[in-house]
Protein backbone atom coordinates (compact mmCIF):
# COMPACT_ATOMS: atom_id res chain seq x y z
CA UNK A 1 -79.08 7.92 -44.54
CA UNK A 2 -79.01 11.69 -44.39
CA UNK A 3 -75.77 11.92 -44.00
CA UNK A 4 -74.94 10.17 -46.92
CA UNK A 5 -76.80 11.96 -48.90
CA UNK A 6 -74.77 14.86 -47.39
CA UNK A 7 -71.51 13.61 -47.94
CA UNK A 8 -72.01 12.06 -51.10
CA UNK A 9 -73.76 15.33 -52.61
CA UNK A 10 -70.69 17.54 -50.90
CA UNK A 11 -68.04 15.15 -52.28
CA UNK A 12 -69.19 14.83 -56.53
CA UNK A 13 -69.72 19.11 -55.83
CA UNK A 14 -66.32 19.26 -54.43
CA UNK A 15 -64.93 16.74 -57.40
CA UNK A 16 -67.10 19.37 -59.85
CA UNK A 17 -65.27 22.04 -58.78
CA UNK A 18 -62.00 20.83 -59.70
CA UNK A 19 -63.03 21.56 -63.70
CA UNK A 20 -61.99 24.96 -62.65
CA UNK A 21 -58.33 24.24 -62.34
CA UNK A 22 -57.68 24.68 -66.30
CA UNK A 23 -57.90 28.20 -65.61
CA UNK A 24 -54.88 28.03 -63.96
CA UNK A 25 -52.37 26.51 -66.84
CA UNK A 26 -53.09 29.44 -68.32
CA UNK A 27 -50.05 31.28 -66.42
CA UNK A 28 -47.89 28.58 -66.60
CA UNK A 29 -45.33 27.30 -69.91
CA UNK A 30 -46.36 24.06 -71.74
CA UNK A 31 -42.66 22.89 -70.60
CA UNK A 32 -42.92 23.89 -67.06
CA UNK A 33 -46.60 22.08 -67.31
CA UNK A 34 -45.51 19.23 -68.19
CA UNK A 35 -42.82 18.60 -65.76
CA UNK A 36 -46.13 19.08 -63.01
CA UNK A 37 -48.46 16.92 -64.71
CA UNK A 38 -46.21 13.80 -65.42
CA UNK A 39 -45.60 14.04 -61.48
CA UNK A 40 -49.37 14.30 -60.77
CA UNK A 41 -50.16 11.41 -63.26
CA UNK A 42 -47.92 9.45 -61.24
CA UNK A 43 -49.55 10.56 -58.13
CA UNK A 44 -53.07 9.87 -59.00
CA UNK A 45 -52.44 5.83 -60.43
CA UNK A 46 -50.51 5.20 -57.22
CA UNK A 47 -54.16 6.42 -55.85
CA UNK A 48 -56.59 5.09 -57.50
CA UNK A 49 -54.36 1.20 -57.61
CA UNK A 50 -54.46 2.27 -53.53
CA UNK A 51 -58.06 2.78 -53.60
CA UNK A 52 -58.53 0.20 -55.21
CA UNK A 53 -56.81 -2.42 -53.52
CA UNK A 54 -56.43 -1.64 -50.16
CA UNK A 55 -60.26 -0.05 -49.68
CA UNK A 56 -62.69 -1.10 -52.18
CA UNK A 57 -61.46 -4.84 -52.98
CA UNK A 58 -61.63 -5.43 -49.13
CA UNK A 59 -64.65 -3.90 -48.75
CA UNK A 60 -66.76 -5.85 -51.72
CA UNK A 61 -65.22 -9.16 -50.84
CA UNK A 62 -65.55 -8.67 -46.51
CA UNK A 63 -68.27 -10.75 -46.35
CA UNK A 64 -68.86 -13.23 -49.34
CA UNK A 65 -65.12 -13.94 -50.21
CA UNK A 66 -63.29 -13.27 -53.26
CA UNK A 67 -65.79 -15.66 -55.27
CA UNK A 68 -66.85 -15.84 -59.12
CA UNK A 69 -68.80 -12.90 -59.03
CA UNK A 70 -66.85 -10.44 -57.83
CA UNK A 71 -64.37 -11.58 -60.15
CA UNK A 72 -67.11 -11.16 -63.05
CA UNK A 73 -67.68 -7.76 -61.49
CA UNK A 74 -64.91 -6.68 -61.37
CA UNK A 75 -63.59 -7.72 -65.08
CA UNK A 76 -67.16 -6.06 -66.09
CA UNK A 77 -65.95 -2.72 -64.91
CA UNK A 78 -62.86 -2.53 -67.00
CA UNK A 79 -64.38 -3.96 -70.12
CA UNK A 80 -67.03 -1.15 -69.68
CA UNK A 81 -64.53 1.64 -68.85
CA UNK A 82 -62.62 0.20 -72.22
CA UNK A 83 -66.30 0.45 -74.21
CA UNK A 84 -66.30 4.13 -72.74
CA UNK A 85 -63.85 4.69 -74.45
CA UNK A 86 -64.00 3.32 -77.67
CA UNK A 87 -68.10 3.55 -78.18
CA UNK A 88 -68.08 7.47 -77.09
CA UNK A 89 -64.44 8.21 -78.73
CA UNK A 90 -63.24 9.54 -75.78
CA UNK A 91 -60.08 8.81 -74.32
CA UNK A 92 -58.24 11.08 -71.08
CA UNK A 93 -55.85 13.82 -72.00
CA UNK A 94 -53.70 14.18 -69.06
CA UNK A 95 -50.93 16.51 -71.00
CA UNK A 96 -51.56 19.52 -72.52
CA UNK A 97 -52.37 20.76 -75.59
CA UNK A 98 -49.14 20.77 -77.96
CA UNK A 99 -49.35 20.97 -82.21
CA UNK A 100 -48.24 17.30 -82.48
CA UNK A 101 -51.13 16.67 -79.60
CA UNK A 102 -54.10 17.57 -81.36
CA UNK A 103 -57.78 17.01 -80.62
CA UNK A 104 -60.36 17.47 -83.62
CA UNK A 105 -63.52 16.52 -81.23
CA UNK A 106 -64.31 18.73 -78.31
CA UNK A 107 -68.04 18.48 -78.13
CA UNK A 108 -67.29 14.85 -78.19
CA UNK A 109 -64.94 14.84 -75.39
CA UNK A 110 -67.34 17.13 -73.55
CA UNK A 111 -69.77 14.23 -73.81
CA UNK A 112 -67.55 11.28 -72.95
CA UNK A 113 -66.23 13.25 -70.42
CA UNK A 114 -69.54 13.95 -68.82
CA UNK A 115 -70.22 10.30 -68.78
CA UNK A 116 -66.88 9.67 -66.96
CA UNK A 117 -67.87 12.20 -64.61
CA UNK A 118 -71.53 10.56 -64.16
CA UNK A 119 -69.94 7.19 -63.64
CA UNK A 120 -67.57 8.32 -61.02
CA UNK A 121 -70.27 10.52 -59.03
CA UNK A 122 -72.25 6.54 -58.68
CA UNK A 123 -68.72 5.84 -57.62
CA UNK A 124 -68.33 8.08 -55.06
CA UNK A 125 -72.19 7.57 -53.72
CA UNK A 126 -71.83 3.81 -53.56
CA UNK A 127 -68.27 4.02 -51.75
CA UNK A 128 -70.20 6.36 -48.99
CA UNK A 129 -72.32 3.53 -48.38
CA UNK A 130 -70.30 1.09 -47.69
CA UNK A 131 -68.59 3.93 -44.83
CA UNK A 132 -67.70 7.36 -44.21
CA UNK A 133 -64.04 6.19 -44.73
CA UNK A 134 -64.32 4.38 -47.90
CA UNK A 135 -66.48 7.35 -49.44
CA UNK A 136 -63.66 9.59 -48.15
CA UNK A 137 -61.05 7.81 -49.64
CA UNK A 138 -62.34 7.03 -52.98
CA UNK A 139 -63.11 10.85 -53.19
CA UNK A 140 -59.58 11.73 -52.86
CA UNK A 141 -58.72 9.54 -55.52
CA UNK A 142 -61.32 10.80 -58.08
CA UNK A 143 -60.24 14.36 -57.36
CA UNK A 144 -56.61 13.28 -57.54
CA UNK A 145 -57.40 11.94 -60.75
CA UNK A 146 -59.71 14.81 -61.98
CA UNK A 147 -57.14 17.47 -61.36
CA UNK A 148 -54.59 16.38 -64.57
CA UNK A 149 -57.75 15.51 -66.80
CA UNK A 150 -59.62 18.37 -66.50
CA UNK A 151 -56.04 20.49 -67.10
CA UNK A 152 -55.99 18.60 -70.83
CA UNK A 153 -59.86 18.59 -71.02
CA UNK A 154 -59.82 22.52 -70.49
CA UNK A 155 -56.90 22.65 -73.28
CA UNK A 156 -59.15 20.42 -75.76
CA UNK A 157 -61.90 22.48 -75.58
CA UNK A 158 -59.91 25.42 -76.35
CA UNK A 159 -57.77 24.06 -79.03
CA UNK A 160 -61.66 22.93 -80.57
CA UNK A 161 -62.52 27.40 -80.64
CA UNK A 162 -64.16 27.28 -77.51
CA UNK A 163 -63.28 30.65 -75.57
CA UNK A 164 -61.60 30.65 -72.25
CA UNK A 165 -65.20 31.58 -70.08
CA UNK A 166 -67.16 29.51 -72.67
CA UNK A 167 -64.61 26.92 -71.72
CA UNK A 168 -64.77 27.01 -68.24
CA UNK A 169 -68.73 26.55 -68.08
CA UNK A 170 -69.09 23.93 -70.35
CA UNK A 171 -66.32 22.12 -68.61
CA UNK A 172 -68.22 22.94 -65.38
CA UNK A 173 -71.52 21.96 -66.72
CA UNK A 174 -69.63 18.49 -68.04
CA UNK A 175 -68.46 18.08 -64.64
CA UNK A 176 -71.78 18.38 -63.08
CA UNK A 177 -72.99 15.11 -64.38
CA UNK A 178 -71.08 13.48 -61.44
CA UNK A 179 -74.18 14.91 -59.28
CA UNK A 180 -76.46 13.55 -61.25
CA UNK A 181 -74.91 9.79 -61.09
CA UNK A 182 -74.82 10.43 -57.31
CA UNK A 183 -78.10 11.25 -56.91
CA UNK A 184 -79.55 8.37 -59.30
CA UNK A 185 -77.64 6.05 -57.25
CA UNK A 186 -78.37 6.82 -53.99
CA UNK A 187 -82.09 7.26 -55.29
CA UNK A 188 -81.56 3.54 -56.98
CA UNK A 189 -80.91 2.07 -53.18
CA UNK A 190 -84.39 2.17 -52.00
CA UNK A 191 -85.24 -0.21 -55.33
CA UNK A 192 -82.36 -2.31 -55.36
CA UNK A 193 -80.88 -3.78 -52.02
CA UNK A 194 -77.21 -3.93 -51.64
CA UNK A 195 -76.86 -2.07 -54.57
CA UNK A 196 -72.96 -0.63 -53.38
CA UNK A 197 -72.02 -4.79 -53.56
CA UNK A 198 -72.61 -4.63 -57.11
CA UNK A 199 -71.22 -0.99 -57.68
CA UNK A 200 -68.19 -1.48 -55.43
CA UNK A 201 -66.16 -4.46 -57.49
CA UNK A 202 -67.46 -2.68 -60.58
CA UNK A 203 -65.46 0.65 -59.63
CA UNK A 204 -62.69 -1.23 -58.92
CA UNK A 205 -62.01 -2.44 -62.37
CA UNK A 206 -62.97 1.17 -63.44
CA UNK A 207 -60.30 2.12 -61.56
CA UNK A 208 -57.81 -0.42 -62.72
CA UNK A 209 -58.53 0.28 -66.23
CA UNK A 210 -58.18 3.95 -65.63
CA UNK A 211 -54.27 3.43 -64.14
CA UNK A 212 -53.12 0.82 -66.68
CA UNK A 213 -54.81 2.20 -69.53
CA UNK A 214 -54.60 5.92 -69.15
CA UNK A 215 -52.35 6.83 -66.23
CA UNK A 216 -49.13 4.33 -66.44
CA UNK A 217 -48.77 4.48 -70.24
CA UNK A 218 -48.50 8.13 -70.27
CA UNK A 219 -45.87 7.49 -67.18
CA UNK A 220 -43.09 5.52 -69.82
CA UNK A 221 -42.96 8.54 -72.14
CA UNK A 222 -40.66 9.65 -69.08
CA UNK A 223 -37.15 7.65 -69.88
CA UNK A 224 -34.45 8.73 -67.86
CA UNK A 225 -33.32 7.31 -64.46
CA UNK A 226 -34.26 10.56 -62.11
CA UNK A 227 -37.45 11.23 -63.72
CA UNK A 228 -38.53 7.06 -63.63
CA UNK A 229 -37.35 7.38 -60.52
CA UNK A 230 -39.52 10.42 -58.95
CA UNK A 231 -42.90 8.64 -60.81
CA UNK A 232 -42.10 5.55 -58.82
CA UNK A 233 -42.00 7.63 -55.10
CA UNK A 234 -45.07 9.87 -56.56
CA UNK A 235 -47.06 6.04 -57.11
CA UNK A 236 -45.90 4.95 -53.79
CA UNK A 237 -46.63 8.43 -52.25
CA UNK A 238 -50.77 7.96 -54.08
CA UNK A 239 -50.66 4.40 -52.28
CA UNK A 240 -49.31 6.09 -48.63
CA UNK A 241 -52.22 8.61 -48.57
CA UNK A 242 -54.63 5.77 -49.35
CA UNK A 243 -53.58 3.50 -46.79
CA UNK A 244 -53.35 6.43 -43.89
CA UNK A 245 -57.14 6.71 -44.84
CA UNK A 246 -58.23 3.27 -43.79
């Protein structure tokens, strides 16, 4: 159990850390950025549909079969990432800041954000306990995910008058919250037994919701044969690193 806790707790910090990376679009164009981040978006939905379906959908159904509630669980998790984001008006920004791309609400991304961030550090704790490699896995696919978000999360808050360091730690602070859901969740275990069979099928519809709602969408605004092209072997490439980590 201790090394769950140590892995889990290392992973979310790890994950936190990425909220950093905004600092770095600094030095690069909007154009150039944009060329990166459609590849990246790409990149992260082949991911998280990898983690998805080839580690956590195997895992939750291993033992009870792919029965009603599973189903129900999972179906639960992407209505509830889809009342995320209409309840908390919050929705990812995986592009960057532009003056037809505006965002009015920063404190209120901060706080949808850091509910996203809460929600995927129960994620990340309940994937640990099902195994090392599952919790490994599904960490790679959170941070692959985190990296383009927290690029247009770091440009909202600056387009809202935040200042680049003010910025940075609120972003930080935001991303922090992942700990916290960790640390309830692994806390929750000695309450509720089997809690990671419940938590499991309900990040996988998180994770669904997240690549057809967010990710793919954003991946059509690209229409011309090379660029379609290069999403499709960045998706497949997301869904290669996930199955090497079985």
């Amino acid at each position: 159990m201790n090394q769950i806790w140590f892995y889990s707790l290392l992973s979310v910090f790890v994950v936190s850390l990425v909220s950093f990376i905004g600092v770095l679009t600094l030095a690069v164009s909007t154009g150039s950025l944009r060329k990166i981040l459609i590849y990246l978006v790409s990149f992260s939905a082949g991911a998280l549909l990898g983690d998805t379906f080839i580690h956590l959908l195997p895992e939750a159904v291993k033992e009870n079969g792919f029965g009603l509630e599973i189903s129900l669980s999972v179906l639960f998790g992407i209505v509830f990432f889809f009342f995320i984001e209409k309840i908390i008006c919050w929705r990812h920004c995986h592009l960057p800041i532009t003056k037809s791309h505006v965002h009015r609400f920063a404190y209120m991304n901060l706080i949808g954000d850091g509910l996203h961030n809460f929600l995927d550090g129960a994620i990340i704790a309940a994937s640990y306990l099902v195994s090392l490699p599952v919790g490994l896995a599904t960490t790679l696919a959170v941070v692959l995910h985190e990296i383009p978000q927290e690029i247009g999360d770091f440009g909202v808050l600056l387009h809202g008058g935040f200042s680049k360091k003010k910025a940075l730690l609120v972003n930080f602070l935001s991303a922090l919250t992942a700990v916290l859901g960790c640390i309830i969740t692994l806390w929750m275990l000695d309450s509720f037994a089997n809690l990671e069979k419940i938590l499991i099928p309900v990040a996988a519809g998180g994770f669904i919701y997240i690549a057809g709602s967010d990710l793919i969408p954003e991946l059509h605004k690209e229409r011309t044969f090379w660029g379609s092209l290069l999403q499709i072997i960045y998706i497949l490439l997301g869904i290669g690193i996930m199955c090497l980590l079985v």
